[in-house]
N, C-alpha and C. Protein backbone atom coordinates (compact mmCIF):
# COMPACT_ATOMS: atom_id res chain seq x y z
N UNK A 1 189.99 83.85 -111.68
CA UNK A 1 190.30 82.78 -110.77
C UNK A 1 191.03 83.26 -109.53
N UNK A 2 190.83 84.60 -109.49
CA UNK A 2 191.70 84.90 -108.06
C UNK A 2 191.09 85.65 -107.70
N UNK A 3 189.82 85.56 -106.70
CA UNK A 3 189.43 86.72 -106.17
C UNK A 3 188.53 87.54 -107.06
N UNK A 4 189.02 87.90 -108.67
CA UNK A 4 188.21 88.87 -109.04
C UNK A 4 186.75 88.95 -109.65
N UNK A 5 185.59 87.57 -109.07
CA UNK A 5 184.27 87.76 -109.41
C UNK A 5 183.82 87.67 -108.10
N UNK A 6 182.85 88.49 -108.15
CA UNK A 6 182.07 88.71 -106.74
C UNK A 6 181.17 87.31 -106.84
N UNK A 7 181.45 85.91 -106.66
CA UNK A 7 180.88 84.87 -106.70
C UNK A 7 180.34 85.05 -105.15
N UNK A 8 179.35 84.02 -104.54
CA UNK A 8 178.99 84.12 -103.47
C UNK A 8 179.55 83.48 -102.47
N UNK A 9 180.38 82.70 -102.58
CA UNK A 9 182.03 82.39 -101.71
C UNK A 9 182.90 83.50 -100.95
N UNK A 10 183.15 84.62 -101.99
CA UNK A 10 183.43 85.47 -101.86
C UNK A 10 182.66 86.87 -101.30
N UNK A 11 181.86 87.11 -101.59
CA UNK A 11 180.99 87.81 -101.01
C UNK A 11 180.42 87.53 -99.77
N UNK A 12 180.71 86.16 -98.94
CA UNK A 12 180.39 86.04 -97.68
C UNK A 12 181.84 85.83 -97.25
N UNK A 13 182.39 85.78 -97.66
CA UNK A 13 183.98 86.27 -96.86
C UNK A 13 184.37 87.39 -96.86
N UNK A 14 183.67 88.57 -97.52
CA UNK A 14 183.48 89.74 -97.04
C UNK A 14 182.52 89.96 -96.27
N UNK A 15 182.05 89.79 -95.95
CA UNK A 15 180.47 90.16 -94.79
C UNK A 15 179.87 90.77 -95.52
N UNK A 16 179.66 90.14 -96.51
CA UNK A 16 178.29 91.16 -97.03
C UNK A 16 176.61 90.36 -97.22
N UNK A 17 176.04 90.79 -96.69
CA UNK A 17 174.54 89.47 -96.53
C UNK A 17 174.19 89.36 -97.66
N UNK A 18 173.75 87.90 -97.91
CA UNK A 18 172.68 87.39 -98.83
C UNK A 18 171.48 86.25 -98.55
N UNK A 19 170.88 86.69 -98.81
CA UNK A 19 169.64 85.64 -98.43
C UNK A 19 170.34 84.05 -98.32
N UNK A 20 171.79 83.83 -99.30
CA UNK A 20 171.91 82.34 -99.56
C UNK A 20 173.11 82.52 -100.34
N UNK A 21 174.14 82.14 -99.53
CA UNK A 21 174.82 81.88 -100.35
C UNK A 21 174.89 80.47 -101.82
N UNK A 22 173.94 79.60 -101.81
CA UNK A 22 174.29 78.48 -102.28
C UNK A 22 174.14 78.97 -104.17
N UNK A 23 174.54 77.91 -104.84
CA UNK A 23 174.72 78.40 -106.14
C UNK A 23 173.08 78.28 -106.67
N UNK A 24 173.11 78.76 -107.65
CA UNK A 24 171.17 79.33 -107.94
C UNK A 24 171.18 78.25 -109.63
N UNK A 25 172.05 77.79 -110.15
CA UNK A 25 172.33 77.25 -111.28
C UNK A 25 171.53 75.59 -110.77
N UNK A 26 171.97 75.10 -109.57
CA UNK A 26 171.81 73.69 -109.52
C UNK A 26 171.10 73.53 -108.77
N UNK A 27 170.36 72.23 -108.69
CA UNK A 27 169.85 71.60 -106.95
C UNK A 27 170.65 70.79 -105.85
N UNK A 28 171.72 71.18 -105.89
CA UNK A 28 172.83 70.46 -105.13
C UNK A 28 172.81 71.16 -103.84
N UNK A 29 172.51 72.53 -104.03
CA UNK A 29 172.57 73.03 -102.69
C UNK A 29 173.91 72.99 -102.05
N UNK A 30 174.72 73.70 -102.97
CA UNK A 30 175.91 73.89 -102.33
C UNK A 30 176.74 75.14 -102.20
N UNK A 31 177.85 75.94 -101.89
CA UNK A 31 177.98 77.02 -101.66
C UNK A 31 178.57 77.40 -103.27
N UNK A 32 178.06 78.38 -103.62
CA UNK A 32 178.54 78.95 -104.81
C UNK A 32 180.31 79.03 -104.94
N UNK A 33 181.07 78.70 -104.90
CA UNK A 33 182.40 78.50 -104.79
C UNK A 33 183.36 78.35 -106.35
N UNK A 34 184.02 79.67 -106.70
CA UNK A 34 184.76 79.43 -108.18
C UNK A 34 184.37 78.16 -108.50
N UNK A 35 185.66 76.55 -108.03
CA UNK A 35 185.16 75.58 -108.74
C UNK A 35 183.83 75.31 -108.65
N UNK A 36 182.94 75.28 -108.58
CA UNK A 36 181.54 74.90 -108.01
C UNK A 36 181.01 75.47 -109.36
N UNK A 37 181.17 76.79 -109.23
CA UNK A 37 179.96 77.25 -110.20
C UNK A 37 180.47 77.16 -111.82
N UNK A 38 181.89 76.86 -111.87
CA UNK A 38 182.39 76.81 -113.38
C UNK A 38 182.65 75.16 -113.67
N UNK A 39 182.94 74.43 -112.68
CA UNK A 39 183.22 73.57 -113.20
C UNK A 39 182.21 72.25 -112.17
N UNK A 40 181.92 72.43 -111.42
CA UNK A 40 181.54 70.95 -110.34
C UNK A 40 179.54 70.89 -110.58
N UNK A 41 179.48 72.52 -111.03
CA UNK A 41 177.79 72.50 -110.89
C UNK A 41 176.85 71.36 -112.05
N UNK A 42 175.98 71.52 -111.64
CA UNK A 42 174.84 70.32 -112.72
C UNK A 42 175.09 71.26 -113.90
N UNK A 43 174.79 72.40 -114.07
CA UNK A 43 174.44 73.19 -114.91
C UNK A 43 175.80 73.57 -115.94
N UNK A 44 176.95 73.96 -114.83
CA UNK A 44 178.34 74.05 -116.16
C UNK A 44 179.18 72.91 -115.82
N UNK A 45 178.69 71.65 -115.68
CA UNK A 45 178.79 70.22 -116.25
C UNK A 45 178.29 70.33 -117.76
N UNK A 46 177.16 70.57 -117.50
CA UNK A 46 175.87 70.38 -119.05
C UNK A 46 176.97 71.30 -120.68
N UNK A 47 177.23 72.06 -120.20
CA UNK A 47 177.42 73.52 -120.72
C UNK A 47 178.71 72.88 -121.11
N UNK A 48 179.81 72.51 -120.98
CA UNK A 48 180.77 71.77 -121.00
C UNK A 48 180.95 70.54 -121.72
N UNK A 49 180.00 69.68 -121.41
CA UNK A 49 179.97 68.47 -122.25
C UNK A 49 179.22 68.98 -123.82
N UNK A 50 178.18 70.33 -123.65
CA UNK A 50 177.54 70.53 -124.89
C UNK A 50 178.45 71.03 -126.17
N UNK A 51 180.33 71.56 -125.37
CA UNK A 51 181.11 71.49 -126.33
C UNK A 51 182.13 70.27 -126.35
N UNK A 52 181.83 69.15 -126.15
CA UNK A 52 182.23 67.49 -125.56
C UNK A 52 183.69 67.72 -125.14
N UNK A 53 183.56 68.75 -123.60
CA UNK A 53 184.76 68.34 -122.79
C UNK A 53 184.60 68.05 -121.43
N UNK A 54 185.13 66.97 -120.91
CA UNK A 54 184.59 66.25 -119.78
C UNK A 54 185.96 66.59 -119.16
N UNK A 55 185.65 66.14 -117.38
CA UNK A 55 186.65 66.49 -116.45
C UNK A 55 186.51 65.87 -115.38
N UNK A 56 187.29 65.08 -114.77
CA UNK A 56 186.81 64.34 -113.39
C UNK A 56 186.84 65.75 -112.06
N UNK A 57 185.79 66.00 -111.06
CA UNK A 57 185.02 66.32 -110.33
C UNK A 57 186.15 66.91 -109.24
N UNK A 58 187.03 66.11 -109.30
CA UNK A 58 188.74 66.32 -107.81
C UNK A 58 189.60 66.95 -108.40
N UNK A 59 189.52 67.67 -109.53
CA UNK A 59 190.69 68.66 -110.14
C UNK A 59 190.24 69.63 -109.55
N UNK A 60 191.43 70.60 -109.50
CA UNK A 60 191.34 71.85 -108.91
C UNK A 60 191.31 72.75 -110.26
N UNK A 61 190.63 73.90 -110.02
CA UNK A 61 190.47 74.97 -111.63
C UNK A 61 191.69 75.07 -112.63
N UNK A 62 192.76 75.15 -111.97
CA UNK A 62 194.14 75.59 -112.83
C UNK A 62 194.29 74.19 -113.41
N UNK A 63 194.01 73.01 -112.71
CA UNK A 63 194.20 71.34 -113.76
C UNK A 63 193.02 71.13 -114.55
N UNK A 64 191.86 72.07 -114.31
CA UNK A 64 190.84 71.70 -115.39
C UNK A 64 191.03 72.36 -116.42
N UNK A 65 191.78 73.79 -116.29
CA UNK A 65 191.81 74.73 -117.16
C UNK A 65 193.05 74.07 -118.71
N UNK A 66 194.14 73.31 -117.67
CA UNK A 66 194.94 72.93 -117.99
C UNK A 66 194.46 71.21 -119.05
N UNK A 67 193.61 71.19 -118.99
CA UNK A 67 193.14 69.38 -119.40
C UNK A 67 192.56 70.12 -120.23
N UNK A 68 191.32 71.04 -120.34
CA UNK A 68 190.58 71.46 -121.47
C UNK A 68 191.66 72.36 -122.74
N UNK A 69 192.10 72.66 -122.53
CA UNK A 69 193.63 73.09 -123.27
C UNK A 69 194.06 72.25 -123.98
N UNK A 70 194.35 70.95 -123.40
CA UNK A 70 195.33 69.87 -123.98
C UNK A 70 194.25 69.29 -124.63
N UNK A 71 193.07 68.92 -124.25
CA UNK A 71 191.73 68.45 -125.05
C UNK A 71 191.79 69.04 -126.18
N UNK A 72 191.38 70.13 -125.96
CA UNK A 72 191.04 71.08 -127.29
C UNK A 72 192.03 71.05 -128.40
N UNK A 73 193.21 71.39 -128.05
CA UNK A 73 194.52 72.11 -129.14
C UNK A 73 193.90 72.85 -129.81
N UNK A 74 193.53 74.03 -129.68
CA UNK A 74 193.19 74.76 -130.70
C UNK A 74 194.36 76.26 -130.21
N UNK A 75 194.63 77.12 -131.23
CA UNK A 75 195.20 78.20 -131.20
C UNK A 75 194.04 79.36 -130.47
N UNK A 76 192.96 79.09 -130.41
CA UNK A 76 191.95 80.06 -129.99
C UNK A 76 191.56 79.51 -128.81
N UNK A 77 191.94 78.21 -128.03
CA UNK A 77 191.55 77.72 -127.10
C UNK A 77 190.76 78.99 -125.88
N UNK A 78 191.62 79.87 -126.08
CA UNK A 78 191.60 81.08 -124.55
C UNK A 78 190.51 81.74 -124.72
N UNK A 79 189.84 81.91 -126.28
CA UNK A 79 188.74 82.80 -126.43
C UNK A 79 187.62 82.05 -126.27
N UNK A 80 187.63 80.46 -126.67
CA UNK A 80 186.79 79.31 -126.05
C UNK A 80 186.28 79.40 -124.78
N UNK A 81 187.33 79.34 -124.14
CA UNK A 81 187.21 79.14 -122.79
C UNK A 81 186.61 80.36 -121.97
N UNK A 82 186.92 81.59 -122.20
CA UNK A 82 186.60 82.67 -121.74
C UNK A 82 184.86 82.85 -122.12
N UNK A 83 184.78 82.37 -122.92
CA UNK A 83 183.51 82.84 -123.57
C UNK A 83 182.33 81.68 -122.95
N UNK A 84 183.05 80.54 -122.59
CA UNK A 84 182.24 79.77 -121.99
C UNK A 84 182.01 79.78 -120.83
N UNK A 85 182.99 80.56 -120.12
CA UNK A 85 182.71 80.83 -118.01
C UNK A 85 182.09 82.14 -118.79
N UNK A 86 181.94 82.84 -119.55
CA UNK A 86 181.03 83.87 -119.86
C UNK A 86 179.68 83.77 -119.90
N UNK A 87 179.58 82.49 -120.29
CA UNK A 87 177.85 81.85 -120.51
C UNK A 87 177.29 81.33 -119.09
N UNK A 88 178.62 80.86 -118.62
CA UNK A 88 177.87 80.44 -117.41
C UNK A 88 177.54 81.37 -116.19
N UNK A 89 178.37 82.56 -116.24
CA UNK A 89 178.35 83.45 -115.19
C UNK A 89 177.03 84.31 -115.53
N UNK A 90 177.02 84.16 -116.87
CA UNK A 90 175.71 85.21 -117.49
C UNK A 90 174.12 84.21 -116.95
């Protein structure tokens, strides 16, 4: 969440070309952007609800991260979560 995935947000704030920046997951046609592609896209919407946790759309990552936490209660919550921006980045 800081900088360290070469998402395509990031990669055009380095100057580096791409045919497009927009996210390749959805038809929204919007810029690939951390929240965007983990949490706002059609696709890790789907991916999200398929483990039934929902999130209103105007949170910022650290309050979604923070709601799916308190949702969950689980002691393994972190390996959950990791493993699921894992599916989606994959």
């Amino acid at each position: 969440m800081n900088d360290r995935l070469n998402i395509r947000r990031l990669l055009q704030r380095k100057n580096i070309m791409l045919d497009s920046y927009d996210c390749e997951l959805c038809i929204l046609q919007r810029t690939e952007s951390l929240r965007h592609l983990f949490f706002t896209c059609n696709f890790a919407k789907r991916c999200w609800q398929a483990i039934d946790i929902s999130f209103p759309n105007h949170l910022q990552p650290l309050q979604v991260v923070r709601r799916i936490k308190r949702r969950m209660m689980k002691s393994f919550f972190m390996e959950i979560f990791i493993l699921m921006i894992w599916c989606i980045w994959m």
